[in-house]
C-alpha atoms as a PDB file:
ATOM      1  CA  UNK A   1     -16.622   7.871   2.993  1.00  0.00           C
ATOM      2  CA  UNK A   2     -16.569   4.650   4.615  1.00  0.00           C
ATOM      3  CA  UNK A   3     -18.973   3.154   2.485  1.00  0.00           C
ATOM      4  CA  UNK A   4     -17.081   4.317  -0.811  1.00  0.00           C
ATOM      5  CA  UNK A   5     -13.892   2.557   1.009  1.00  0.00           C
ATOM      6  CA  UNK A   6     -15.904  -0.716   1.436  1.00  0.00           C
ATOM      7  CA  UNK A   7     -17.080  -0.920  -2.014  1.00  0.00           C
ATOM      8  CA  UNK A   8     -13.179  -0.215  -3.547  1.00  0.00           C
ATOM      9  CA  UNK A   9     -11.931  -2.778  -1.112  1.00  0.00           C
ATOM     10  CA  UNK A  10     -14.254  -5.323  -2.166  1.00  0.00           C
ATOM     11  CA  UNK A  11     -13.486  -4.579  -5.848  1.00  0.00           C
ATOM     12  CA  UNK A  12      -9.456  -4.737  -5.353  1.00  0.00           C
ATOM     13  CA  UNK A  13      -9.876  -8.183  -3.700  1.00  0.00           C
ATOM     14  CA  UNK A  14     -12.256  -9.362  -6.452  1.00  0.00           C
ATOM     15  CA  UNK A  15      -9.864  -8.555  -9.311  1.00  0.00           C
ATOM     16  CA  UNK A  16      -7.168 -10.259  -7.452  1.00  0.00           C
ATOM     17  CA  UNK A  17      -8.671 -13.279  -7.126  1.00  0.00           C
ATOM     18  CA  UNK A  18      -9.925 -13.327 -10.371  1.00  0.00           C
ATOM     19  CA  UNK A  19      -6.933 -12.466 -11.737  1.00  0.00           C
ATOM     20  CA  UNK A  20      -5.086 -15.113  -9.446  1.00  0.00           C
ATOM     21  CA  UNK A  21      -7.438 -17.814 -10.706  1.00  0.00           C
ATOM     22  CA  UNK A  22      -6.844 -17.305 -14.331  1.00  0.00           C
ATOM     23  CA  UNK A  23      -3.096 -17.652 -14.166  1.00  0.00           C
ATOM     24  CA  UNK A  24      -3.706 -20.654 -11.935  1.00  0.00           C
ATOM     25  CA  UNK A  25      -5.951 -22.372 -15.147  1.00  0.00           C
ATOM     26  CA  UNK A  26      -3.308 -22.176 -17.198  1.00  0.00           C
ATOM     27  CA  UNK A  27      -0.561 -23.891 -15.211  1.00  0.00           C
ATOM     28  CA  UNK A  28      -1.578 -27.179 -13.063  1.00  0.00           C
ATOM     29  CA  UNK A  29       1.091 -28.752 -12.444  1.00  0.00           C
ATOM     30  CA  UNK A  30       2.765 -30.341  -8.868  1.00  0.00           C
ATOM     31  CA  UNK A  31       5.374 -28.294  -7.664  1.00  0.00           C
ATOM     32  CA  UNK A  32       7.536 -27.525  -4.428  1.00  0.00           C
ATOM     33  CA  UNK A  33       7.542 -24.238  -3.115  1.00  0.00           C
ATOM     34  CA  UNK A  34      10.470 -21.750  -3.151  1.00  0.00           C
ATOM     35  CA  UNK A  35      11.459 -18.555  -1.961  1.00  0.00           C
ATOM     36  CA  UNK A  36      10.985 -15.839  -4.913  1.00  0.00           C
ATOM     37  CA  UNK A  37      11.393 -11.826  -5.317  1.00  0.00           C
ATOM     38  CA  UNK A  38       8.712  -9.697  -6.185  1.00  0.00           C
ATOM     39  CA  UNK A  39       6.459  -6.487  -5.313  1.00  0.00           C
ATOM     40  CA  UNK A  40       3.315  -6.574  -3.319  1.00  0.00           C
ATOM     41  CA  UNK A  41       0.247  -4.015  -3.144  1.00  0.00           C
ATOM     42  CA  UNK A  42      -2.231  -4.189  -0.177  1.00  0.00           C
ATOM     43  CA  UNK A  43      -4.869  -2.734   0.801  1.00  0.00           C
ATOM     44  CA  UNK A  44      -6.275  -3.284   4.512  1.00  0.00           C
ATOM     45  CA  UNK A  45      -8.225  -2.344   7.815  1.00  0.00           C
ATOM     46  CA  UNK A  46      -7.644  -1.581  10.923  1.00  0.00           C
ATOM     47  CA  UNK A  47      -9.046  -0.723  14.390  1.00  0.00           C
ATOM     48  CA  UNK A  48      -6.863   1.533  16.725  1.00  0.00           C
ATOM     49  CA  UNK A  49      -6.875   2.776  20.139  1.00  0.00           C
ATOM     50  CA  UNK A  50      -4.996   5.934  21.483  1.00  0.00           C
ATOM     51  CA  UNK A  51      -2.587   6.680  24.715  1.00  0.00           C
ATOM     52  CA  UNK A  52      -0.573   9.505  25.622  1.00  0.00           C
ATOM     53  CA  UNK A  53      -1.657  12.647  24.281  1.00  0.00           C
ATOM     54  CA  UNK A  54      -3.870  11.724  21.247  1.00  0.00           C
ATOM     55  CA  UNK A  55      -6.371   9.856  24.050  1.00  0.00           C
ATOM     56  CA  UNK A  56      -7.130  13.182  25.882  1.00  0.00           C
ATOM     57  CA  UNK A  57      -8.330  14.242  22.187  1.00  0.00           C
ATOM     58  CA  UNK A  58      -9.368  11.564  21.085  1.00  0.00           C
ATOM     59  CA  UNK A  59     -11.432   8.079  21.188  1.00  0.00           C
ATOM     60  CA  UNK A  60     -10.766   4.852  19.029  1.00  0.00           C
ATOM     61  CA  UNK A  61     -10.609   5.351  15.743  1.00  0.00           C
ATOM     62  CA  UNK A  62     -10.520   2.738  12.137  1.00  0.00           C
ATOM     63  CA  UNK A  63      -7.917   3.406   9.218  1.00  0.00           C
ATOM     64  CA  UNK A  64      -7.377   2.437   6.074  1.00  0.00           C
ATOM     65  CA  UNK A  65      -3.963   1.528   4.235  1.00  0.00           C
ATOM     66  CA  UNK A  66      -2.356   0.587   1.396  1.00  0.00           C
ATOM     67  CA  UNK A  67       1.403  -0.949   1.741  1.00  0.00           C
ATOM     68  CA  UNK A  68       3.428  -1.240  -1.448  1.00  0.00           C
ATOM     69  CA  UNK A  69       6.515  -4.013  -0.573  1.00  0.00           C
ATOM     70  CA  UNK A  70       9.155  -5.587  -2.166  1.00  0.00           C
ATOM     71  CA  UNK A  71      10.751  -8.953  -0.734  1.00  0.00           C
ATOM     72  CA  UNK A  72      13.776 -10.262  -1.684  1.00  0.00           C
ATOM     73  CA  UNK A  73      14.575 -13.924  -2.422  1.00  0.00           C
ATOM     74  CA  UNK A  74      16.228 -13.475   0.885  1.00  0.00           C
ATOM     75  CA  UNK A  75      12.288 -12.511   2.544  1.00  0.00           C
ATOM     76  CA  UNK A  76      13.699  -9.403   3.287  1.00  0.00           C
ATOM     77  CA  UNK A  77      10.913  -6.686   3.026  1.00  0.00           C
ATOM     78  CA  UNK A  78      11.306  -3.309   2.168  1.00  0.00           C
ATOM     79  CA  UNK A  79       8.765  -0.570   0.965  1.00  0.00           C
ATOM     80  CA  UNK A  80       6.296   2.484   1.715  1.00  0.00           C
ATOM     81  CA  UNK A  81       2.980   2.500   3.415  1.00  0.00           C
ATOM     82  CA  UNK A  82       0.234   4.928   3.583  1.00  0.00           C
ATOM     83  CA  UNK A  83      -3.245   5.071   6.456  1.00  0.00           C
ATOM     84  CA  UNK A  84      -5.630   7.482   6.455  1.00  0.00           C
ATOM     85  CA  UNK A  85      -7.591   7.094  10.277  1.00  0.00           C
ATOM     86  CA  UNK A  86     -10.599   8.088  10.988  1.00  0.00           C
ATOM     87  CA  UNK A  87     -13.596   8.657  13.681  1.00  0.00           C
ATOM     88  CA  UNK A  88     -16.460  10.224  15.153  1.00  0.00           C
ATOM     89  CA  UNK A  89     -15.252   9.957  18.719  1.00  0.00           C
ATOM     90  CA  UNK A  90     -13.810  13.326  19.620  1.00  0.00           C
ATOM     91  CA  UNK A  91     -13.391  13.725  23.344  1.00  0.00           C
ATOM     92  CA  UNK A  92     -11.828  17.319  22.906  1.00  0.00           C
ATOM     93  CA  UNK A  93     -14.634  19.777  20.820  1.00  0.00           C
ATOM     94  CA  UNK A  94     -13.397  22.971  20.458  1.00  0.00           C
ATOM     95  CA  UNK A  95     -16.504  24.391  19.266  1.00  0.00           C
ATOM     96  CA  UNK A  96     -17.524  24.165  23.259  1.00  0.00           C
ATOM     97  CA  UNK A  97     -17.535  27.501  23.787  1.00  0.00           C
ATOM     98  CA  UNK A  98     -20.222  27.748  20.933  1.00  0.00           C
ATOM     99  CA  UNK A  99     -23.361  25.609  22.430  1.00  0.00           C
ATOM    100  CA  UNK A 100     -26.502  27.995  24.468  1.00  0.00           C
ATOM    101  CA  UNK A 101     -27.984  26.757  26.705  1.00  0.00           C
ATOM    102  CA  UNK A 102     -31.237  25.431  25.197  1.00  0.00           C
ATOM    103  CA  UNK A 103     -31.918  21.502  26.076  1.00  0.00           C
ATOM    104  CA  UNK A 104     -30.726  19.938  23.986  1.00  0.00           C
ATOM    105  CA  UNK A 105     -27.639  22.305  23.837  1.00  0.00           C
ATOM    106  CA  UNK A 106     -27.006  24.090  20.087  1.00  0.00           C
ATOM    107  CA  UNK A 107     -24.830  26.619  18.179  1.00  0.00           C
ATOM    108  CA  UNK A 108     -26.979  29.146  16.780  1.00  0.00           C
ATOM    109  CA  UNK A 109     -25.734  29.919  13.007  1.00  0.00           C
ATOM    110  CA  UNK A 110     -25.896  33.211  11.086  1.00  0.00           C
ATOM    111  CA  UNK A 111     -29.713  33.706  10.490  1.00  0.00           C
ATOM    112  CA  UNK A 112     -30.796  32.537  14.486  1.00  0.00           C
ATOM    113  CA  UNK A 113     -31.463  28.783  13.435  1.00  0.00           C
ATOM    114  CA  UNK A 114     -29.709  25.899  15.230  1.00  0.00           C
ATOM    115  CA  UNK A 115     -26.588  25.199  13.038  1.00  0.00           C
ATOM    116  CA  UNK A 116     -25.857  21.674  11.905  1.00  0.00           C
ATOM    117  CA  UNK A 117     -22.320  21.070  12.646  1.00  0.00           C
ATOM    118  CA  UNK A 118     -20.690  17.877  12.762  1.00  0.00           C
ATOM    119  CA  UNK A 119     -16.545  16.784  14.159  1.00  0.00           C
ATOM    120  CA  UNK A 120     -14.658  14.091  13.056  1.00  0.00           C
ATOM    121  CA  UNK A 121     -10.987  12.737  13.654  1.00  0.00           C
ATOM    122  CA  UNK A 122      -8.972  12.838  10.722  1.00  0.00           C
ATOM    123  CA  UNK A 123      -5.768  11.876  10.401  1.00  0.00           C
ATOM    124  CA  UNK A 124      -3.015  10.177   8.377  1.00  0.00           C
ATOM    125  CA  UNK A 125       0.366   8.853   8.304  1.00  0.00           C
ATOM    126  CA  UNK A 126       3.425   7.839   5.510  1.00  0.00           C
ATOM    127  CA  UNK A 127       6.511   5.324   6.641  1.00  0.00           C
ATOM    128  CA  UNK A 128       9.173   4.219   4.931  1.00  0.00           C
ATOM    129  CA  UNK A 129       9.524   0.522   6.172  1.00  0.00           C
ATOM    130  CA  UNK A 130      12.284  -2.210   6.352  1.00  0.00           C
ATOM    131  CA  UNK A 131      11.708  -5.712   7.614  1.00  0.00           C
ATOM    132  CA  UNK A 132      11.119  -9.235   6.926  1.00  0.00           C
ATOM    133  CA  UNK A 133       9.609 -13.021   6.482  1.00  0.00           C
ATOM    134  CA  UNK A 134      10.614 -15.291   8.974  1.00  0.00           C
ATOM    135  CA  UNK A 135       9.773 -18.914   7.627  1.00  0.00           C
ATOM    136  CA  UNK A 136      12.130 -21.743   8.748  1.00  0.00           C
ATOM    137  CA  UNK A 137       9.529 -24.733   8.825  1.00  0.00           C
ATOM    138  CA  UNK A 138       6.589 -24.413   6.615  1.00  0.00           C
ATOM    139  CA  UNK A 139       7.009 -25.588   3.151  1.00  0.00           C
ATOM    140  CA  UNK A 140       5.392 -21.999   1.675  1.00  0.00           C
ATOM    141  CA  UNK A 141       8.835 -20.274   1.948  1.00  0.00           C
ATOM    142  CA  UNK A 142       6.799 -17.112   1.305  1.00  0.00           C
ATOM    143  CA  UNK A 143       5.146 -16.951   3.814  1.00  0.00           C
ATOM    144  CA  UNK A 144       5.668 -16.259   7.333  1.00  0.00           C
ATOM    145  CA  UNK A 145       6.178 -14.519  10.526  1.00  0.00           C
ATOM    146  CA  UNK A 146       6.035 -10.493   8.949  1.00  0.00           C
ATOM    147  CA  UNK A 147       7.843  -8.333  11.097  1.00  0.00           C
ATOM    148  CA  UNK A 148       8.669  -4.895   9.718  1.00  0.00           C
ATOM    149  CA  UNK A 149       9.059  -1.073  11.135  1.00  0.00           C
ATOM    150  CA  UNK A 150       9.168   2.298   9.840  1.00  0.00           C
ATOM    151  CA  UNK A 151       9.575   6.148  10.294  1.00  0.00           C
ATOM    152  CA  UNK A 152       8.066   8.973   8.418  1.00  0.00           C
ATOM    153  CA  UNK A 153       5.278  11.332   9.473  1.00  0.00           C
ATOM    154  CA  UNK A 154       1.736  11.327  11.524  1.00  0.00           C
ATOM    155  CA  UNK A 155      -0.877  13.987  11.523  1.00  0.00           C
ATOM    156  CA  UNK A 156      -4.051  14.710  12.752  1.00  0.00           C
ATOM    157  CA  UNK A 157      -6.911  17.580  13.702  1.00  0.00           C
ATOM    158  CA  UNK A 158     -10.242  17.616  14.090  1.00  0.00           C
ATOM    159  CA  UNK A 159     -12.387  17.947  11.291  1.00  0.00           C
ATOM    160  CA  UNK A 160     -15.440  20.397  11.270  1.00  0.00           C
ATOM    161  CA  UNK A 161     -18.501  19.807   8.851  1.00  0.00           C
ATOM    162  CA  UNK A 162     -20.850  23.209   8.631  1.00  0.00           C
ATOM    163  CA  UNK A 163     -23.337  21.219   7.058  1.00  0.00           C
ATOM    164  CA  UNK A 164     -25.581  23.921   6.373  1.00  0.00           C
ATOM    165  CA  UNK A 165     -22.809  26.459   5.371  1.00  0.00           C
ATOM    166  CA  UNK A 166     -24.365  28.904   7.692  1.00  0.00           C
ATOM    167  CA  UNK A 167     -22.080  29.289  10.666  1.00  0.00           C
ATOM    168  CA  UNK A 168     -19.677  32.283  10.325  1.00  0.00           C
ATOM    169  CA  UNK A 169     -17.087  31.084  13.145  1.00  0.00           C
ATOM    170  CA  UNK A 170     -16.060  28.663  11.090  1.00  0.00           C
ATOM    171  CA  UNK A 171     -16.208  29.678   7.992  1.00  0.00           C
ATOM    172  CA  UNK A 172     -13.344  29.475   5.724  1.00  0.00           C
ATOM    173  CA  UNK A 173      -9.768  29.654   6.596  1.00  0.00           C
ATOM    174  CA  UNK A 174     -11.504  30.548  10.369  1.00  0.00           C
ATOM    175  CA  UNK A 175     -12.209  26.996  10.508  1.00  0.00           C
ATOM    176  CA  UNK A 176      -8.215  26.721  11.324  1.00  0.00           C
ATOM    177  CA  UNK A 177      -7.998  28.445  14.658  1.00  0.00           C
ATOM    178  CA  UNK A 178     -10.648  25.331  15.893  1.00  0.00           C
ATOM    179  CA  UNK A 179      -9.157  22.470  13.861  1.00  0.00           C
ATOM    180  CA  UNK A 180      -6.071  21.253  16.711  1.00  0.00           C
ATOM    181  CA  UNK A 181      -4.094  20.332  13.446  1.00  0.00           C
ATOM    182  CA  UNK A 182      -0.933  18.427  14.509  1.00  0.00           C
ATOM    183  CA  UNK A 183       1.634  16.688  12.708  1.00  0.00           C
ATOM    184  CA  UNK A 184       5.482  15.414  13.232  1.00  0.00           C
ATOM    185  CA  UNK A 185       7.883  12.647  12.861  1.00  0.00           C
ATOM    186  CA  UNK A 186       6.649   8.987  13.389  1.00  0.00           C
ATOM    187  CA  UNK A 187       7.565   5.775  13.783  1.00  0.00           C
ATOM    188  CA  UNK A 188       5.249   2.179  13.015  1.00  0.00           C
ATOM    189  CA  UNK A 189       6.326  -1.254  13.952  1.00  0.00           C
ATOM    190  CA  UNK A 190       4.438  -4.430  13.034  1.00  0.00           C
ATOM    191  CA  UNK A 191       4.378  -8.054  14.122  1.00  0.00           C
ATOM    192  CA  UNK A 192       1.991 -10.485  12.493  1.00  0.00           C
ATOM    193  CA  UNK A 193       1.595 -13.292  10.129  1.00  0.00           C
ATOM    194  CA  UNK A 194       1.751 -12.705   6.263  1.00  0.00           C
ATOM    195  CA  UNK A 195      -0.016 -15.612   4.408  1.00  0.00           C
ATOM    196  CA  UNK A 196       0.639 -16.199   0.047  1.00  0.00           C
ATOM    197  CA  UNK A 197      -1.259 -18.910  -0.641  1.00  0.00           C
ATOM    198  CA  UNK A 198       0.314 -22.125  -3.228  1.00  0.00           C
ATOM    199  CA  UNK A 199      -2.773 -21.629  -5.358  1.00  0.00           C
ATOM    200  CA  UNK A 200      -2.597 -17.912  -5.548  1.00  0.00           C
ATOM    201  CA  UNK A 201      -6.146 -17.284  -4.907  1.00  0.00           C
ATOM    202  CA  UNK A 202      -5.659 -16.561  -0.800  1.00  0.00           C
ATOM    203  CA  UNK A 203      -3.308 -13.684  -0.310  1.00  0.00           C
ATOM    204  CA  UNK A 204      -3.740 -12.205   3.277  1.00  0.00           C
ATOM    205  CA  UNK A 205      -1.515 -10.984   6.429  1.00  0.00           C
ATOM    206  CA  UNK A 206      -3.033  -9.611  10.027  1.00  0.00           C
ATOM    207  CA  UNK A 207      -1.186  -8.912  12.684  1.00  0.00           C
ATOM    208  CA  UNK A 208      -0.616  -6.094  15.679  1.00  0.00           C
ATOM    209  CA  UNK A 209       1.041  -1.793  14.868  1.00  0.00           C
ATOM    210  CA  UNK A 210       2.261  -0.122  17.080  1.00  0.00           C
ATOM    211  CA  UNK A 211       2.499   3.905  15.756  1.00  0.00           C
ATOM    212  CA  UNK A 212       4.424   7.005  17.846  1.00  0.00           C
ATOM    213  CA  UNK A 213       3.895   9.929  16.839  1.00  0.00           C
ATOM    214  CA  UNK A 214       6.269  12.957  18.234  1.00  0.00           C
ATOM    215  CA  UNK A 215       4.165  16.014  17.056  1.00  0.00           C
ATOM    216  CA  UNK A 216       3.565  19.624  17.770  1.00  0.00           C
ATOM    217  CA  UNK A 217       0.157  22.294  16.829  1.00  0.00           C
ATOM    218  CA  UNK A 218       0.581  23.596  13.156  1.00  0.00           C
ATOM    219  CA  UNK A 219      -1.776  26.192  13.549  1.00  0.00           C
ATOM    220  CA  UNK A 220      -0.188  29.942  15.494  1.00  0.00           C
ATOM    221  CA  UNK A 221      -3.632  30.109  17.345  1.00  0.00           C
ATOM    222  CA  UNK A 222      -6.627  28.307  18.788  1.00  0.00           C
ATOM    223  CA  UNK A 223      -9.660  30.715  18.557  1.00  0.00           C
ATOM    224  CA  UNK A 224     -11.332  29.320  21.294  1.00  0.00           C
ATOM    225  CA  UNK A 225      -8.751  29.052  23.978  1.00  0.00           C
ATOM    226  CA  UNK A 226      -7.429  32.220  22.902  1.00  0.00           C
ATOM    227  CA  UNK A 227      -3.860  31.245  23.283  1.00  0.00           C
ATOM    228  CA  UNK A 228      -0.434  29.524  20.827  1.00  0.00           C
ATOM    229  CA  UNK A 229      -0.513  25.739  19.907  1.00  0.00           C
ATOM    230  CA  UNK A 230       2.898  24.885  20.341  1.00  0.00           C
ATOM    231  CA  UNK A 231       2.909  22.024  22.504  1.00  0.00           C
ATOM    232  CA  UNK A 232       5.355  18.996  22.111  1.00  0.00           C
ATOM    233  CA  UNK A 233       2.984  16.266  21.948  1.00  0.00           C
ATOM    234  CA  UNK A 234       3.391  12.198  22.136  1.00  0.00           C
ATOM    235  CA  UNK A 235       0.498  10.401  19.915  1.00  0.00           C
ATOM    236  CA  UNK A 236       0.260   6.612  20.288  1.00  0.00           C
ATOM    237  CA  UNK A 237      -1.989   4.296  18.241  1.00  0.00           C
ATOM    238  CA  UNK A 238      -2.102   0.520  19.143  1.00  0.00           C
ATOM    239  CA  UNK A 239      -4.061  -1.377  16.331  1.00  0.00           C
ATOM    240  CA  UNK A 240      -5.078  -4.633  15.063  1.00  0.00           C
ATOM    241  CA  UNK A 241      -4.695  -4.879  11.530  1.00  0.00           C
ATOM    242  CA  UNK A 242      -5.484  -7.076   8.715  1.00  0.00           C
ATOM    243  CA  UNK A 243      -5.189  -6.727   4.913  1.00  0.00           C
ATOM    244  CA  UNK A 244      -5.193  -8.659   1.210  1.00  0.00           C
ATOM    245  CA  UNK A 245      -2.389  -8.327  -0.678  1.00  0.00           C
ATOM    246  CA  UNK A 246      -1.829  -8.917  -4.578  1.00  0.00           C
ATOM    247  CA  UNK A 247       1.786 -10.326  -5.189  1.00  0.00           C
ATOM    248  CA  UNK A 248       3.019  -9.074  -8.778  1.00  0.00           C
ATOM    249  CA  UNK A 249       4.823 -12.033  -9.752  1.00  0.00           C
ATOM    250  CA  UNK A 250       7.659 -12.233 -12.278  1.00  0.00           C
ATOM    251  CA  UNK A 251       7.516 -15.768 -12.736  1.00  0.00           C
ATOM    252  CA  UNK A 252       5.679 -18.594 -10.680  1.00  0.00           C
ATOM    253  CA  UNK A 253       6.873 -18.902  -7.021  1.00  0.00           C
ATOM    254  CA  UNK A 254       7.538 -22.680  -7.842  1.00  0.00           C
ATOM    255  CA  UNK A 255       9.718 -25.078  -8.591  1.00  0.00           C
ATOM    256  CA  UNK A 256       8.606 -28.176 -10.694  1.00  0.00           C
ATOM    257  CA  UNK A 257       8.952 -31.828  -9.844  1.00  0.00           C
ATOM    258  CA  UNK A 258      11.302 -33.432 -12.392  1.00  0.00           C
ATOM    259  CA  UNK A 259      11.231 -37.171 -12.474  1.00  0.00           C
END
């Protein structure tokens, strides 16, 4: 998975500056910056690490997102923005229960071999978002101090691979009552620096997220605690983010020089 993400963002940023570079052939010419409208795509990375109730399950984790933005003549920003997160750092198994006591400890499948099981954090959220470009002395009007925040939805469980295919606890929809799926309203905020470059070619923004999620177990019962998932839970996810973006221009951000 993560190197199938690597390769597509390396592709998406290749096309964009290829495609950047062709439109800037064709039009050399000084100019002077101005402020312009149009829609932006991104694509970007980011490392997180968890508080409140997400940390007890749990470790740091790496997501992926794509924003889609508008801003306004008026670098007002407004949009929607996916992440899908990620890990192999779960501090809460709830296969546990499963292991013997061999050394080193294993789960011993259907036909008396160890099973080869594997958990994973997976996770994902969706925000609408409204913010803005703050850019009152730099002579790239489009670019700026990005400040924007959000609320949608956050979820997240722990994701079991029977890699064999031969361990009957968790086969098919069984795999639920072990999975800690969670989900619930959210809310993002993000402070950072969004970058367009004059030439087009250099089309970046990194900055700092701050995600709270207010989420409860979506699954009636956890097979190995033998009891209801219904707590009222508080996920937090403190990041550092960065990203390339592809502006979809209607016209050139520029004004020409007129002598």
């Amino acid at each position: 998975m993560k190197k199938q993400f690597f390769i597509l963002l390396f592709l998406c940023v290749s096309i964009s500056m290829f495609s950047q570079y062709k439109r800037m052939k064709k039009n050399r010419t000084d100019y002077k910056d101005s402020c312009h409208h149009f829609f932006i795509v991104g694509v970007d990375l980011e490392g997180d690490l968890p508080y409140g109730d997400m940390s007890a399950r749990f470790g740091g984790n790496f997501s992926a997102g794509m924003p889609i933005l508008y801003k306004t003549s008026k670098n007002l920003i407004i949009g929607v923005e996916g992440n899908y997160f990620f890990s192999n750092n779960v501090r809460e198994n709830s296969l546990d229960n499963m292991y013997n006591n061999s050394d080193p400890p294993t789960i011993t499948d259907g036909n008396g071999n160890p099973a080869s099981v594997r958990v994973n954090e997976r996770g994902f959220s969706l925000y609408a978002v409204v913010g803005g470009v703050i850019n009152k002395l730099g002579k790239n009007k489009n670019s700026g101090l990005l400040l924007y925040g959000g609320f949608g939805y956050m979820q997240s469980q722990i994701h079991i691979a029977d890699i064999g295919r031969s361990l009957p606890q968790v086969f098919g929809d069984l795999k639920k009552g072990y999975d800690r799926l969670t989900g619930g309203f959210a809310a993002e905020q993000f402070i950072g620096y969004m970058y367009l470059a004059r030439n087009r070619l250099i089309n970046c923004y990194g900055g700092f997220t701050f995600q709270e999620g207010f989420t409860t177990g979506l699954r009636g019962y956890q097979y190995d605690t033998m009891t209801s998932d219904n707590k009222k839970r508080k996920d937090i996810l403190i990041g550092i983010r960065i990203g390339w973006m592809l502006p979809l221009y209607k016209k050139a951000p520029k004004e020409f020089y007129y002598n």
